[in-house]
N, C-alpha and C. Protein backbone atom coordinates (compact mmCIF):
# COMPACT_ATOMS: atom_id res chain seq x y z
N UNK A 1 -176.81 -54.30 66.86
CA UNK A 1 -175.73 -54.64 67.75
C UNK A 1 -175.54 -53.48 68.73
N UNK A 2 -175.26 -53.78 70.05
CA UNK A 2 -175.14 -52.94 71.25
C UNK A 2 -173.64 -52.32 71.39
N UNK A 3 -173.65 -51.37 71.49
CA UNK A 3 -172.23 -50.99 72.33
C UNK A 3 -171.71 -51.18 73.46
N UNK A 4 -170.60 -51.87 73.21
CA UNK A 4 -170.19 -52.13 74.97
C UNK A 4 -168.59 -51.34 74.51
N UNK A 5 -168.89 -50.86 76.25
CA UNK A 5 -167.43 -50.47 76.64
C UNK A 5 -166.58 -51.07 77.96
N UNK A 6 -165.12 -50.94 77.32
CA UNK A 6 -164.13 -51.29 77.95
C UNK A 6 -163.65 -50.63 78.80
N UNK A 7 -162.79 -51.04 79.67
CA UNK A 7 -162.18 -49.99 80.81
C UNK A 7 -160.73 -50.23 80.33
N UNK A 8 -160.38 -50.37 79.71
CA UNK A 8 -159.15 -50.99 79.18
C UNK A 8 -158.95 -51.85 77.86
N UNK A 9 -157.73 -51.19 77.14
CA UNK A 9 -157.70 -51.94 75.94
C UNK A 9 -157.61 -53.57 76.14
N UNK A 10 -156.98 -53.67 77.46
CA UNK A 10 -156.76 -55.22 77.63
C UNK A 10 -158.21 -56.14 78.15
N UNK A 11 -159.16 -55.04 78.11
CA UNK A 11 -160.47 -56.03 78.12
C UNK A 11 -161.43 -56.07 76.81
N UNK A 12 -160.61 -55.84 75.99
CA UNK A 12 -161.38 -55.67 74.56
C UNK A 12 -161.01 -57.02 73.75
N UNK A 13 -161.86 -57.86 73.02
CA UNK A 13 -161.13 -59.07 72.82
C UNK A 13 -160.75 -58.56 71.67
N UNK A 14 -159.94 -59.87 71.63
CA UNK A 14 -159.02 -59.55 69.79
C UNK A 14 -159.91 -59.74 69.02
N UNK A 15 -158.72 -59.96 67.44
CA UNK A 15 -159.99 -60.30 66.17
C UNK A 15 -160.05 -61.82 66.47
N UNK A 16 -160.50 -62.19 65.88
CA UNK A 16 -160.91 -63.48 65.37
C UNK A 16 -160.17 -64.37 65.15
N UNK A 17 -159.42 -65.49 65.58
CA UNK A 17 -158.14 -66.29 64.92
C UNK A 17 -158.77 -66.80 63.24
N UNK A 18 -157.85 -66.64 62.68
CA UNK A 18 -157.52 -67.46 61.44
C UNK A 18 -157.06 -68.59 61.24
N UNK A 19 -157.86 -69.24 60.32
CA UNK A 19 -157.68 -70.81 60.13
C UNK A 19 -156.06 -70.54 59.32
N UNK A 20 -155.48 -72.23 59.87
CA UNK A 20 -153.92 -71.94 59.73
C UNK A 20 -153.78 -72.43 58.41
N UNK A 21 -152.53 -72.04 57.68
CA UNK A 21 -152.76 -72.21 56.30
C UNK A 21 -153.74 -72.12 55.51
N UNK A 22 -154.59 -71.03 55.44
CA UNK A 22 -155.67 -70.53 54.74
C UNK A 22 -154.56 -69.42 54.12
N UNK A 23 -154.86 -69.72 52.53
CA UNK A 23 -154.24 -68.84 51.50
C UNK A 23 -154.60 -67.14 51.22
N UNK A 24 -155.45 -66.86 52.37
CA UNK A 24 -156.26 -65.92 52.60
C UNK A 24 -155.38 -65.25 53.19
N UNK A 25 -154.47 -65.90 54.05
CA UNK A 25 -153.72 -65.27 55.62
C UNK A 25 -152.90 -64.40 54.90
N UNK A 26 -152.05 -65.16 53.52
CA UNK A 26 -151.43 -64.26 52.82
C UNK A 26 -151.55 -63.07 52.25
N UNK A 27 -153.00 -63.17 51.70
CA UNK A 27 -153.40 -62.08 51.16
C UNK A 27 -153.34 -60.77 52.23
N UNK A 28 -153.83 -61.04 53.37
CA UNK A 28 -154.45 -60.28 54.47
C UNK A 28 -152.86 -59.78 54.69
N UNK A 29 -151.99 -60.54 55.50
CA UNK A 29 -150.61 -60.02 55.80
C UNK A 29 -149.90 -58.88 54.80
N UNK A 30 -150.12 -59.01 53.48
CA UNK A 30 -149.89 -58.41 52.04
C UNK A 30 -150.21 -56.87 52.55
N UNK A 31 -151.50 -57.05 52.40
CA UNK A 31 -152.24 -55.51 52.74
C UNK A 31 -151.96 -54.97 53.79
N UNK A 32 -151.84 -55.46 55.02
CA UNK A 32 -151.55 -55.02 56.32
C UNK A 32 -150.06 -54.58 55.88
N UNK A 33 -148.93 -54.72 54.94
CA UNK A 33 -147.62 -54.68 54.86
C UNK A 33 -147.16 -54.18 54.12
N UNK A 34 -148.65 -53.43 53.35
CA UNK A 34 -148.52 -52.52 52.16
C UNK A 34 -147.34 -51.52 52.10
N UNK A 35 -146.39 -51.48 51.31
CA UNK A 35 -145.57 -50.07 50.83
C UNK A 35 -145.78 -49.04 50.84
N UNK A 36 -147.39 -48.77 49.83
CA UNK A 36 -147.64 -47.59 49.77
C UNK A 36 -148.38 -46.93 51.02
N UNK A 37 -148.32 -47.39 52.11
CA UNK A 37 -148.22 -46.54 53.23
C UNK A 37 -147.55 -46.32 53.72
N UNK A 38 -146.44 -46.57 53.11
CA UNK A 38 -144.75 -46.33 54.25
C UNK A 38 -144.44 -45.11 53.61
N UNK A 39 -143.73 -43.85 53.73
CA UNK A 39 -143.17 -42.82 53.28
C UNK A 39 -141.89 -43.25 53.14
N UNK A 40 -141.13 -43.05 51.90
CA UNK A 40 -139.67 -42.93 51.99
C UNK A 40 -139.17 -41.92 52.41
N UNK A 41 -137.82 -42.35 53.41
CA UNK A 41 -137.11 -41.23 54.12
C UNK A 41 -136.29 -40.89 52.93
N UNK A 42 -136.55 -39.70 52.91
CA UNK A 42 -135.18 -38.54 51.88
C UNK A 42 -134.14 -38.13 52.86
N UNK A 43 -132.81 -38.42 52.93
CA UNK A 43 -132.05 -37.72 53.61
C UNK A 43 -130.85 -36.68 52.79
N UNK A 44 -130.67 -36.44 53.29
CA UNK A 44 -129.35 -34.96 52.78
C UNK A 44 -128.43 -36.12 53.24
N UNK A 45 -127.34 -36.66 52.07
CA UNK A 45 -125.95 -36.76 52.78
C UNK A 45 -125.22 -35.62 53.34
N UNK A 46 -124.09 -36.08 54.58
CA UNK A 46 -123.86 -35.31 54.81
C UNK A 46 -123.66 -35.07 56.51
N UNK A 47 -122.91 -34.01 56.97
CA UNK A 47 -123.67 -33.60 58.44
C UNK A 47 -123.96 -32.35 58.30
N UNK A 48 -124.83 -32.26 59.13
CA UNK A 48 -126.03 -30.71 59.23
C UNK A 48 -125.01 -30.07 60.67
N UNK A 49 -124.68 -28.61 60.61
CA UNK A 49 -124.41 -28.08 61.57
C UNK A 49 -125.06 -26.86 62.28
N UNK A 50 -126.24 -26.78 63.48
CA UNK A 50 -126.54 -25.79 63.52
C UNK A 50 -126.20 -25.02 65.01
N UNK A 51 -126.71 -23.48 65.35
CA UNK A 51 -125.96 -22.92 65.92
C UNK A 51 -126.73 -23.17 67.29
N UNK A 52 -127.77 -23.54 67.42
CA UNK A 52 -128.62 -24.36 68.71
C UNK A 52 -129.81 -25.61 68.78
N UNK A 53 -129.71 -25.75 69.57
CA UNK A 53 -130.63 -26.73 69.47
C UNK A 53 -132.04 -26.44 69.06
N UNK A 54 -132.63 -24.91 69.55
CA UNK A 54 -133.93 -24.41 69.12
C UNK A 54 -133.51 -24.55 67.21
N UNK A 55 -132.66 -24.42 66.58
CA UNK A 55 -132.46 -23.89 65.29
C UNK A 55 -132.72 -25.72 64.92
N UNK A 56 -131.94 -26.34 65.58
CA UNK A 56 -132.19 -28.04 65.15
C UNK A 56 -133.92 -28.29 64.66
N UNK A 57 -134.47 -27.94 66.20
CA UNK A 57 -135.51 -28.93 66.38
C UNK A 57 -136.33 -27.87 65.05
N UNK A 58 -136.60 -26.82 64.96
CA UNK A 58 -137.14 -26.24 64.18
C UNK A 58 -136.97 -26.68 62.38
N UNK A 59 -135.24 -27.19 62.34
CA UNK A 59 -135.47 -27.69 60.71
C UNK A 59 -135.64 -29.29 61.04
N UNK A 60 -136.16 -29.93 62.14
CA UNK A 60 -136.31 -31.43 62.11
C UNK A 60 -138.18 -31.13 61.82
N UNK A 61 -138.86 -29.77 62.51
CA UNK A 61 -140.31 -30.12 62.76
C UNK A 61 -140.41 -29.43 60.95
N UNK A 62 -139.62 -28.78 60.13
CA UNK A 62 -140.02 -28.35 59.21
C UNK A 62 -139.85 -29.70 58.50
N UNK A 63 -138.31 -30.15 58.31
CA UNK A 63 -138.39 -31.55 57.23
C UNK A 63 -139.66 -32.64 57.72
N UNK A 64 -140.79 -32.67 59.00
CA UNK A 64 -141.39 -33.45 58.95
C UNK A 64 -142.50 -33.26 58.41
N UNK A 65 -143.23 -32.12 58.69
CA UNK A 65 -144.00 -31.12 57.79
C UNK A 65 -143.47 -31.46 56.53
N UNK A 66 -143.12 -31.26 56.03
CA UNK A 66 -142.82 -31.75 54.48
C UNK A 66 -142.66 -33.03 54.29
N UNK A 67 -142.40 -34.23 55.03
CA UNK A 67 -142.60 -35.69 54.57
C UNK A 67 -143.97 -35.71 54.54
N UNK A 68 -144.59 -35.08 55.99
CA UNK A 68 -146.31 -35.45 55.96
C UNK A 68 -146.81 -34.99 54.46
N UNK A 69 -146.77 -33.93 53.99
CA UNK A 69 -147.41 -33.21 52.90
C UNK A 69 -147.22 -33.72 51.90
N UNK A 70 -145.92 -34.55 51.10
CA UNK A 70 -145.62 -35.48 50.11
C UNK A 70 -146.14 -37.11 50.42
N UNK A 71 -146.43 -37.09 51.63
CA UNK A 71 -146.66 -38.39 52.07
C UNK A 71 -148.64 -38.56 51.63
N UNK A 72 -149.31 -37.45 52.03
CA UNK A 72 -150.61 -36.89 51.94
C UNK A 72 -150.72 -36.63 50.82
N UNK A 73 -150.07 -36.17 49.95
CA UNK A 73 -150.37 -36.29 48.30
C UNK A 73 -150.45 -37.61 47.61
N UNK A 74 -149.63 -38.58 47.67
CA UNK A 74 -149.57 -39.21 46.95
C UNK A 74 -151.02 -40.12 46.85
């Protein structure tokens, strides 16, 4: 099979339609809707008070760093 390229995602065709009511569709939607790729959000109740906005964004990029890394373990 050849490679072809697009100039655009909108000239790339889709997948394939699926026959309707094929018990398959379910299965497929299932996996595509899987859980265990979703991360649960942990939050702190509460409100957070900090003394700038540099101090914010710094404990928002640390708590994400740490969802990725529990998220990457499992």
């Amino acid at each position: 099979m050849g490679v072809r390229k697009f100039r655009s995602v909108g000239e790339m065709p889709g997948p394939p339609p699926l026959r309707p009511l094929d018990p398959e569709n379910l299965r497929i939607a299932c996996e595509l809707s899987s859980l265990e790729l979703l991360a649960p959000v942990r939050r702190i109740p509460g409100v957070r008070k900090f003394r700038s906005v540099e101090e914010m964004s710094r404990e928002r990029e640390r708590r994400e760093t740490e969802t990725t890394r529990r998220s990457r373990s499992l």
